[in-house]
Protein backbone atom coordinates (compact mmCIF):
# COMPACT_ATOMS: atom_id res chain seq x y z
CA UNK A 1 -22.44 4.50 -42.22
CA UNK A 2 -19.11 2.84 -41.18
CA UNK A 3 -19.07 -1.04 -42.91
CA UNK A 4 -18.44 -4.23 -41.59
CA UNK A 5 -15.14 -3.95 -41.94
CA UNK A 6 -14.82 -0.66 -39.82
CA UNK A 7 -16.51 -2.81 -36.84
CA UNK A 8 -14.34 -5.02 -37.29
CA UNK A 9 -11.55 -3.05 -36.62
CA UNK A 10 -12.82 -1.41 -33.93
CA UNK A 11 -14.28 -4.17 -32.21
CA UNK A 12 -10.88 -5.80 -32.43
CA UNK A 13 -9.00 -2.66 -31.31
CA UNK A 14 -11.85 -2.19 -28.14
CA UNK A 15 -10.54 -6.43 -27.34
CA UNK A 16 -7.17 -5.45 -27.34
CA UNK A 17 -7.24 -2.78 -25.30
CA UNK A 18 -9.87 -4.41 -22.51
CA UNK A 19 -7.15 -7.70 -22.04
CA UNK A 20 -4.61 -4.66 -21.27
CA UNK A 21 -3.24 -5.77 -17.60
CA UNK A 22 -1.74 -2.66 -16.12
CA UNK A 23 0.27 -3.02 -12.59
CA UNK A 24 1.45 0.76 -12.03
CA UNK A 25 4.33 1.97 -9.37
CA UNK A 26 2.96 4.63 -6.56
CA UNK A 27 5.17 6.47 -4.34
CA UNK A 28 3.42 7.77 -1.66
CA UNK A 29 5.60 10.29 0.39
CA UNK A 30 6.00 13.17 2.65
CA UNK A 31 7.20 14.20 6.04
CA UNK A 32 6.66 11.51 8.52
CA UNK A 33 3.72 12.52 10.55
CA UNK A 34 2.30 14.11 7.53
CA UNK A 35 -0.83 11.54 7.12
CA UNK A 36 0.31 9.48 4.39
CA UNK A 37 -0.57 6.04 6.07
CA UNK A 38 -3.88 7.45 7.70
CA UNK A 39 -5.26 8.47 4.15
CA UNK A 40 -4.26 5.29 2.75
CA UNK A 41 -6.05 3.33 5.45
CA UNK A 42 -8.82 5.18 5.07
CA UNK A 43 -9.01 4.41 1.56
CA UNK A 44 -8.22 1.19 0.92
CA UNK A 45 -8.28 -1.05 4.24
CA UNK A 46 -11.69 0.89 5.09
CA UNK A 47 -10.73 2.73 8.62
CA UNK A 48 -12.53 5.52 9.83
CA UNK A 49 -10.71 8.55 10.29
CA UNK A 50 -11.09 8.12 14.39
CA UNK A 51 -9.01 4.95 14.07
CA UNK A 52 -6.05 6.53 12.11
CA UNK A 53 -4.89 7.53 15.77
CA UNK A 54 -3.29 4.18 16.36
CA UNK A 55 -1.79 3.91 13.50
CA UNK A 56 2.70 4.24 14.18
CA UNK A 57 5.05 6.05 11.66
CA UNK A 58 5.88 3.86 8.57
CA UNK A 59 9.24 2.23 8.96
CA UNK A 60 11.37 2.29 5.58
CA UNK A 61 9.08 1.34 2.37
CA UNK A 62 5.51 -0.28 3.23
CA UNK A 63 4.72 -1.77 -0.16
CA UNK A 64 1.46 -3.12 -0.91
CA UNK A 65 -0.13 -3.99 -3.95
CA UNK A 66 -3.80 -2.81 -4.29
CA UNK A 67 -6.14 -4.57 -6.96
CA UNK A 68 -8.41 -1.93 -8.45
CA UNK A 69 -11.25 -3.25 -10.46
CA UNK A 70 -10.03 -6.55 -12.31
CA UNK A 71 -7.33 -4.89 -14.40
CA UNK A 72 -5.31 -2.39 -12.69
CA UNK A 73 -3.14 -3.02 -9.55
CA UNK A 74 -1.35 -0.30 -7.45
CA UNK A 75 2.18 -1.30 -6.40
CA UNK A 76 1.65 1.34 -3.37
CA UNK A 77 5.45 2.11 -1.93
CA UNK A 78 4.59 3.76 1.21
CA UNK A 79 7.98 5.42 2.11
CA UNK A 80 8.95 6.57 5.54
CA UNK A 81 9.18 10.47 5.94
CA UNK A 82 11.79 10.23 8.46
CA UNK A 83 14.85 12.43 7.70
CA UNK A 84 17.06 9.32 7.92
CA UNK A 85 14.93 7.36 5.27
CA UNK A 86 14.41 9.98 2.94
CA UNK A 87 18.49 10.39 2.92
CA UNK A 88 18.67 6.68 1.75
CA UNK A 89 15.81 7.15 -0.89
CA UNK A 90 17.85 10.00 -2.47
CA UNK A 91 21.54 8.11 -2.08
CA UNK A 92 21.91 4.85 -1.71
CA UNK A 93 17.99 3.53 -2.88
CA UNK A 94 17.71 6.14 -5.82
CA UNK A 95 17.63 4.53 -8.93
CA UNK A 96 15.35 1.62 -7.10
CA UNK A 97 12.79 4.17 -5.83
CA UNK A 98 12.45 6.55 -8.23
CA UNK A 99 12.58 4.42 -11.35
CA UNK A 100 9.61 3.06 -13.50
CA UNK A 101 7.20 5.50 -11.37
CA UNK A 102 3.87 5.94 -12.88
CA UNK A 103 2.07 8.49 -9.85
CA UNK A 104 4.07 10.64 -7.15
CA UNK A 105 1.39 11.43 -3.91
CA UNK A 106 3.73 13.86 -2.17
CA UNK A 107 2.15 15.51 1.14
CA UNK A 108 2.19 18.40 2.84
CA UNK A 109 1.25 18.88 6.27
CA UNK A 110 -0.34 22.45 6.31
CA UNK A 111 0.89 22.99 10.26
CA UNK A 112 4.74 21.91 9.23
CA UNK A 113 6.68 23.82 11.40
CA UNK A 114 10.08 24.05 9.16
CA UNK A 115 8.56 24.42 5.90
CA UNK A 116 11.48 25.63 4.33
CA UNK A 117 13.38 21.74 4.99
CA UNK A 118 9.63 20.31 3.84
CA UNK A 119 10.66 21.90 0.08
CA UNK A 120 13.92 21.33 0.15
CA UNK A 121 13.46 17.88 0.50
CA UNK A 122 10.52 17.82 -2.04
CA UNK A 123 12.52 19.59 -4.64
CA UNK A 124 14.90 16.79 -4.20
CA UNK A 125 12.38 14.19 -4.56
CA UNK A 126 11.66 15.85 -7.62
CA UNK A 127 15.21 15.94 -8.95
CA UNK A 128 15.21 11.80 -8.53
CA UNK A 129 12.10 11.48 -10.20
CA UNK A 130 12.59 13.76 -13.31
CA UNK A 131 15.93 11.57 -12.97
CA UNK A 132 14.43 8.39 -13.60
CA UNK A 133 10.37 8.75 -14.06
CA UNK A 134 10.04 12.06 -16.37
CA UNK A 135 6.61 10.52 -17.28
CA UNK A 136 5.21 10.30 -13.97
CA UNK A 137 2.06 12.36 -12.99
CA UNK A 138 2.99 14.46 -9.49
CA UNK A 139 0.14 15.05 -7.30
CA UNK A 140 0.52 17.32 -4.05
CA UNK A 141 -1.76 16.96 -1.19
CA UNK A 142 -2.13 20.04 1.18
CA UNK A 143 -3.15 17.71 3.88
CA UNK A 144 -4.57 18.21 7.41
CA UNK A 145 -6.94 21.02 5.53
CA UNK A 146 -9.35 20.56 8.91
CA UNK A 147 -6.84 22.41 11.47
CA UNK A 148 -6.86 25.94 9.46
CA UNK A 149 -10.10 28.17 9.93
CA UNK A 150 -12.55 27.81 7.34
CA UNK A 151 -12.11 31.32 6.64
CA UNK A 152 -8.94 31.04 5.98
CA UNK A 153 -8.37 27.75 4.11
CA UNK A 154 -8.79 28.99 0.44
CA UNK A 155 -6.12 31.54 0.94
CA UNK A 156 -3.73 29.86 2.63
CA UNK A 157 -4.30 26.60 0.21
CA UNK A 158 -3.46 29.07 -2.90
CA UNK A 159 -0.27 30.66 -1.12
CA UNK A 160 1.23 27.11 -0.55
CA UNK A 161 0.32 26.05 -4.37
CA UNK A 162 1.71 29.21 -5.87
CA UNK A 163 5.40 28.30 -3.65
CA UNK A 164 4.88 24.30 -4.57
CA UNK A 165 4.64 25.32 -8.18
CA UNK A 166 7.74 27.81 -8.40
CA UNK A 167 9.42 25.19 -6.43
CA UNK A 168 8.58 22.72 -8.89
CA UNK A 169 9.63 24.55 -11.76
CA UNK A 170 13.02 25.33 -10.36
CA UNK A 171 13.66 21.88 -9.66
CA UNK A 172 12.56 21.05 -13.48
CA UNK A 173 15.27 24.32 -14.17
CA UNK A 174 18.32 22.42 -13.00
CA UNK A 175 17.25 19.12 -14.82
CA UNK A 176 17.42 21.21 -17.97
CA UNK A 177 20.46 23.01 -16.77
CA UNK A 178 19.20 26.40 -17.14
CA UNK A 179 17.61 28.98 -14.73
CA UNK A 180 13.65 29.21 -14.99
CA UNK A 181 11.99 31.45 -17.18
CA UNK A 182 9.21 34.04 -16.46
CA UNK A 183 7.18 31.45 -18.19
CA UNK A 184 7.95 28.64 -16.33
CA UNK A 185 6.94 30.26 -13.16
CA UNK A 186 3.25 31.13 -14.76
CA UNK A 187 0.17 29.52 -14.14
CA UNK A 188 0.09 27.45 -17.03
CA UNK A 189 3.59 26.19 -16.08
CA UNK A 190 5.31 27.13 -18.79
CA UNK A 191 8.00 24.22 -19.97
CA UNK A 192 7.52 22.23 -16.89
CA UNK A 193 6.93 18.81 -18.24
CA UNK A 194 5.82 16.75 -15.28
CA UNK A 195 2.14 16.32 -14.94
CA UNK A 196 0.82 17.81 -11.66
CA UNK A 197 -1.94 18.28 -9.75
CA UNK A 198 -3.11 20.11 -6.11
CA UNK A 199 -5.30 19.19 -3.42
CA UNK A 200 -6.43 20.73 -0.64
CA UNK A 201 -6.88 17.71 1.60
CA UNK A 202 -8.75 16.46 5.21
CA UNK A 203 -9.17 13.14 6.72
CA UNK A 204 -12.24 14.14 8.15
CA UNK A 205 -14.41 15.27 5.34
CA UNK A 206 -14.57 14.24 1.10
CA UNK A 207 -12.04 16.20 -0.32
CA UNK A 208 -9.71 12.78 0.58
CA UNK A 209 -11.89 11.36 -1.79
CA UNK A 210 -12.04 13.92 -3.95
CA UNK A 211 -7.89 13.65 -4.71
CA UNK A 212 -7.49 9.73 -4.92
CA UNK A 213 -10.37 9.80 -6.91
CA UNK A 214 -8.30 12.17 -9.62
CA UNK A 215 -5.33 10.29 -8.56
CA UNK A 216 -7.10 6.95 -10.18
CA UNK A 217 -9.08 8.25 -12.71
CA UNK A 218 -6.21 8.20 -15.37
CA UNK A 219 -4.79 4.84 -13.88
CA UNK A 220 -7.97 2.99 -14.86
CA UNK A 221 -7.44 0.56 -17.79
CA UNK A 222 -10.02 0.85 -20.65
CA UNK A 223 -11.42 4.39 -19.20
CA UNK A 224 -12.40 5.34 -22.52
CA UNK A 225 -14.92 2.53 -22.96
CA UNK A 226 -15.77 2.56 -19.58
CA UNK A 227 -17.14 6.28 -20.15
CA UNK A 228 -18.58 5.35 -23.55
CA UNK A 229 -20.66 2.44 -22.25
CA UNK A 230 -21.64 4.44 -19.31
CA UNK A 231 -22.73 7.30 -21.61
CA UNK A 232 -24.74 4.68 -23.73
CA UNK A 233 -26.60 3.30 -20.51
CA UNK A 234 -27.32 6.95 -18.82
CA UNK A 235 -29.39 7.92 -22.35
CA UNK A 236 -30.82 4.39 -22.75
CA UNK A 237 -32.75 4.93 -19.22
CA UNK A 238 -33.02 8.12 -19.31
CA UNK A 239 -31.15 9.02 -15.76
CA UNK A 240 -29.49 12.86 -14.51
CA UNK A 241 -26.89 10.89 -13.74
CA UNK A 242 -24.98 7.66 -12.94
CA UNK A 243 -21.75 7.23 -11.21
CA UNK A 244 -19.93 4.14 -11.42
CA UNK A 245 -17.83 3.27 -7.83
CA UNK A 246 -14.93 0.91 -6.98
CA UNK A 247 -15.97 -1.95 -4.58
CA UNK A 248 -14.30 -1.52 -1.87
CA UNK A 249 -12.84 2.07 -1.49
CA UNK A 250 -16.05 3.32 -3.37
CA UNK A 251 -13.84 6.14 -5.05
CA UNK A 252 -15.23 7.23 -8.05
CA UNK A 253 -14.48 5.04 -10.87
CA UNK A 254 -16.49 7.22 -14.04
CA UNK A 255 -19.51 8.86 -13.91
CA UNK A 256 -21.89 10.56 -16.64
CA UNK A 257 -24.47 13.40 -16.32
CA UNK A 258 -27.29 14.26 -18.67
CA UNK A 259 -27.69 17.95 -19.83
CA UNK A 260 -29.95 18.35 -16.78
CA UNK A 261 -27.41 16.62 -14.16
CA UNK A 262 -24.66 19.13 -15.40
CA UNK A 263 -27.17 22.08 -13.58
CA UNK A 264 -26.24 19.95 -10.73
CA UNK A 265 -24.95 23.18 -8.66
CA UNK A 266 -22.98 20.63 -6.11
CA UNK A 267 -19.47 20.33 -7.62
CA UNK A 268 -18.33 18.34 -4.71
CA UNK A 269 -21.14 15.93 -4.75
CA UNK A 270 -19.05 12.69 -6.14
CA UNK A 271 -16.86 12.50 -3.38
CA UNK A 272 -19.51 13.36 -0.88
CA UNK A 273 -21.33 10.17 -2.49
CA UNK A 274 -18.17 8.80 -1.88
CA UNK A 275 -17.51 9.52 1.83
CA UNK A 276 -21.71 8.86 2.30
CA UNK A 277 -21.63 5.19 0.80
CA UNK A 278 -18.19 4.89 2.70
CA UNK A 279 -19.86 5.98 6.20
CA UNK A 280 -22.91 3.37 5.29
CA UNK A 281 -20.45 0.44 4.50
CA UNK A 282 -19.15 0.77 7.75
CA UNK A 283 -22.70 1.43 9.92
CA UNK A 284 -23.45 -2.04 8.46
CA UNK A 285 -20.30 -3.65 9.49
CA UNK A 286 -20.75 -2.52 12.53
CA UNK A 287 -24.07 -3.80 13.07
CA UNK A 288 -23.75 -7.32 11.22
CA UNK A 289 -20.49 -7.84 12.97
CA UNK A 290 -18.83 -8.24 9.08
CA UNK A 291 -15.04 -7.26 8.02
CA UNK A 292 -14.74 -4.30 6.89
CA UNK A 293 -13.46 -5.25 3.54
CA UNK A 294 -16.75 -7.85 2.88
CA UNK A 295 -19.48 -6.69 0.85
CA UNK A 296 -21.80 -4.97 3.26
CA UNK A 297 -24.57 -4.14 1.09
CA UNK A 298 -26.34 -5.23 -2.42
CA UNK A 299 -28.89 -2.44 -3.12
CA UNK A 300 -30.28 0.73 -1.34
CA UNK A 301 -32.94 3.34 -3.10
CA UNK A 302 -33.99 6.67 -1.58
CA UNK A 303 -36.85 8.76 -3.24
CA UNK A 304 -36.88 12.56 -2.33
CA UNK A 305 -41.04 12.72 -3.63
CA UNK A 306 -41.69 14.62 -6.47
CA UNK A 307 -37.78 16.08 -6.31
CA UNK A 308 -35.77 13.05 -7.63
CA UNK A 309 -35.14 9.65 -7.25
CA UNK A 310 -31.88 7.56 -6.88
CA UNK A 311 -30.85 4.02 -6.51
CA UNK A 312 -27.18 2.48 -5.40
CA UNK A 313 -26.80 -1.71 -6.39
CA UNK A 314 -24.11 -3.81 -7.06
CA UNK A 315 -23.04 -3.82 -10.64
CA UNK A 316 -20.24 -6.04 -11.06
CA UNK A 317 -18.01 -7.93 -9.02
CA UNK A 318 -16.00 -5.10 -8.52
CA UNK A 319 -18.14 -2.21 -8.70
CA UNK A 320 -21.27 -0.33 -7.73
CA UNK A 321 -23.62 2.19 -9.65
CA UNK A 322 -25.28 5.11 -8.56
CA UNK A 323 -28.37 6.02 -10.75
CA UNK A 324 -29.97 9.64 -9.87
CA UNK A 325 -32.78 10.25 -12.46
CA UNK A 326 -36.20 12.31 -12.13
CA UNK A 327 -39.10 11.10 -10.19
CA UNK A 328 -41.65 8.34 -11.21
CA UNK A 329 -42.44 4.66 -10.09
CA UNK A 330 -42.42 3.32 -13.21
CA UNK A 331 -39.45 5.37 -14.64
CA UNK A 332 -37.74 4.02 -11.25
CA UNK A 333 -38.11 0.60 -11.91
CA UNK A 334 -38.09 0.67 -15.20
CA UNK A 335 -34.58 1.95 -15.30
CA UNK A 336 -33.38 -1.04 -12.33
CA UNK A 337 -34.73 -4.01 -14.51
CA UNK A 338 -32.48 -1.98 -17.30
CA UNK A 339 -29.56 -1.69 -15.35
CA UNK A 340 -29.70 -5.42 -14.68
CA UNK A 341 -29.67 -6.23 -18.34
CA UNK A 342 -26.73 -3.84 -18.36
CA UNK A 343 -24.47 -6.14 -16.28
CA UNK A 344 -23.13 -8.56 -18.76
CA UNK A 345 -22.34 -5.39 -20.90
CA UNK A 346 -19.46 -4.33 -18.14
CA UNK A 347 -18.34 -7.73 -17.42
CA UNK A 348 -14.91 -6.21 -18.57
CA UNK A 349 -15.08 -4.34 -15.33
CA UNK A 350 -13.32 -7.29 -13.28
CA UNK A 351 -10.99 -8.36 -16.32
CA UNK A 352 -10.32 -9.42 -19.60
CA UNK A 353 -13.89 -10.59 -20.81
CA UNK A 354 -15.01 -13.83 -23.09
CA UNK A 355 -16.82 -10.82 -25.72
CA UNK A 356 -17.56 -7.33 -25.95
CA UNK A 357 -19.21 -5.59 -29.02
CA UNK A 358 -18.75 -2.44 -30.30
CA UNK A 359 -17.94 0.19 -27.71
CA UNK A 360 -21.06 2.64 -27.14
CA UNK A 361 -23.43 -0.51 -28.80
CA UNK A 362 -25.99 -1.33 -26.37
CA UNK A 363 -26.35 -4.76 -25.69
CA UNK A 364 -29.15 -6.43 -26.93
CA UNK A 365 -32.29 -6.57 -24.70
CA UNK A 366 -30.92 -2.92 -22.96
CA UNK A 367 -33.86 -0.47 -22.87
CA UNK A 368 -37.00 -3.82 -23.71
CA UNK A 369 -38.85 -2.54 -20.35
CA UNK A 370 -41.23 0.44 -20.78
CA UNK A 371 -42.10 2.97 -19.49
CA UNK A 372 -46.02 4.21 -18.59
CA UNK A 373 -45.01 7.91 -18.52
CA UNK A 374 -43.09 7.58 -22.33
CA UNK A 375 -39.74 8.26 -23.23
CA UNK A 376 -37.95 6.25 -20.43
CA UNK A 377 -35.62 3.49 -22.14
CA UNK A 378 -34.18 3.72 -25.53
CA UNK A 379 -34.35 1.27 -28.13
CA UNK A 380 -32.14 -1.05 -28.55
């Protein structure tokens, strides 16, 4: 049994690390005409991929800064893919673009017609960042997914990661002044030392989501206790699973699954949840006659009879959760009225908070509803 002392500790170190205020650097760039201002409307100023179409090309640097949840915000430098701008970036701008750079979104449209010019000026890109930002995280989004044939997607997806990746690691080569090894070029990587990650990417379907999604996921201040609190709640009400979403994106923020959710034979069904909740947000805009960005919704439930049962509320101020659990009125209920003495539990959610306890403690008066059936909430 740890001691007093040991909860101390911890309880302090869990406080320190929730008042952490994080404001991280995102270059977003690509070819201009490549989709890197439609994706970014869709995702965070709520358009529908229809309206993208009016969107014009990004002049120079479009920088925005996107709150995420009460602790993180996204300096967002959307950068002009035009061949004159991405001279500058490289010359003149260099050390101011490419320096302090937490994420690199570079894009690829699939249909490029001079591919060859597309790399060169990516392995450049690359250059100036392993310049100036060796510990950013590089992720590379095969966009405009939707105009290949679905037979042919996978393929084609894997033949422009395999030349994205030996491009990469020649580009890493000349930073370390030597040629690239075998190893280097192998799937692992090798001695690469930038982080990155592929998509395969659409506008018009989740696998947008699916990519910013991974894209925040490591950005997220306190993500450890985030996941540890979630864990706590999903076994205190006994749910398959629970998925914790960002207010007004509604990309997934954490999520936990039971040992029966992980049989879940879905693998895409976050972002689908995503790009659902998304689609519903703006049905009831368009009905109320609300902004977009407003809160459209507090609570929905849909129960698939004897199957499962599932209910999506607003958590905190900045978040909703999605609870999917096994059928049952008074399982159902029981686990809402839990979820709601949850709250104050996640208050760190949209910033520092007043007090926290113990990370993976559940709060006091978490799990005090039963259950007729048995075995619903835990003890607190």
């Amino acid at each position: 049994m740890p001691s007093s002392t040991d909860a101390s500790i911890n309880q302090a170190a869990a406080q320190a690390q929730l008042k952490k205020v994080k404001k991280q650097k995102v270059l977003l760039m690509g070819k201009s005409g490549s989709g890197k201002s439609s994706m970014r409307s869709i995702i965070f100023s709520n358009y529908l991929a229809r309206d993208t179409r009016r969107l014009g090309a990004t002049i120079d640097i479009d920088l925005s800064h996107v709150k995420f949840l009460g602790n993180l915000t996204l300096n967002l430098w959307d950068c002009g893919g035009q061949e004159a701008f991405m001279e500058n970036y490289l010359s003149q701008q260099r050390a101011h673009v490419f320096s302090n750079v937490g994420v690199l979104i570079y894009v690829f449209d699939i249909e490029s017609r001079d591919v060859e010019r597309d790399l060169a000026t990516y392995v450049n890109i690359i250059s100036a960042l392993g310049q100036y930002s060796r510990e950013a995280k590089v992720f590379v989004l095969i966009h405009k997914m939707d105009l290949i044939q679905s037979t042919n997607r996978e393929a084609i997806f894997n033949q422009r990661v395999a030349v994205v990746r030996r491009k990469t690691a020649e580009a890493v080569a000349i930073l370390h002044k030597h040629q690239p090894s075998p190893s280097s070029l192998s799937e692992s990587e090798g001695g690469i030392d930038l982080d990155m990650h592929l998509f395969a990417t659409s506008i018009w379907d989740q696998s947008l989501y699916k990519a910013w999604a991974s894209i925040i996921h490591d950005l997220v201040p306190n993500l450890g206790v985030i996941e540890t609190q979630l864990a706590s709640l999903g076994v205190a009400i006994d749910a398959d699973e629970i998925l914790l979403f960002e207010r007004t994106s509604f990309l997934v923020v954490s999520r936990w699954s039971s040992h029966e959710g992980d049989r879940n034979p879905y693998g895409d069904r976050f972002e689908r949840m995503s790009n659902i909740l998304k689609s519903w947000k703006h049905t009831c805009s368009k009905f109320t006659g609300t902004p977009r960005n407003a809160e459209q919704f507090t609570e929905f439930e849909y129960k698939m009879g004897p199957t499962f049962s599932m209910f999506v509320t607003k958590f905190t101020a900045n978040t909703y959760i999605l609870v999917a659990m096994p059928p049952g009125e008074a399982r159902f209920n029981s686990a809402k009225l839990n979820v709601a003495a949850a709250r104050p539990w996640f208050k760190f959610l949209d910033g520092p908070p007043v007090s926290a306890g113990p990370p993976g403690q559940i709060p006091a008066g978490l799990g005090g509803y039963s259950n007729e059936m048995g075995g619903m909430a835990a003890e607190a």
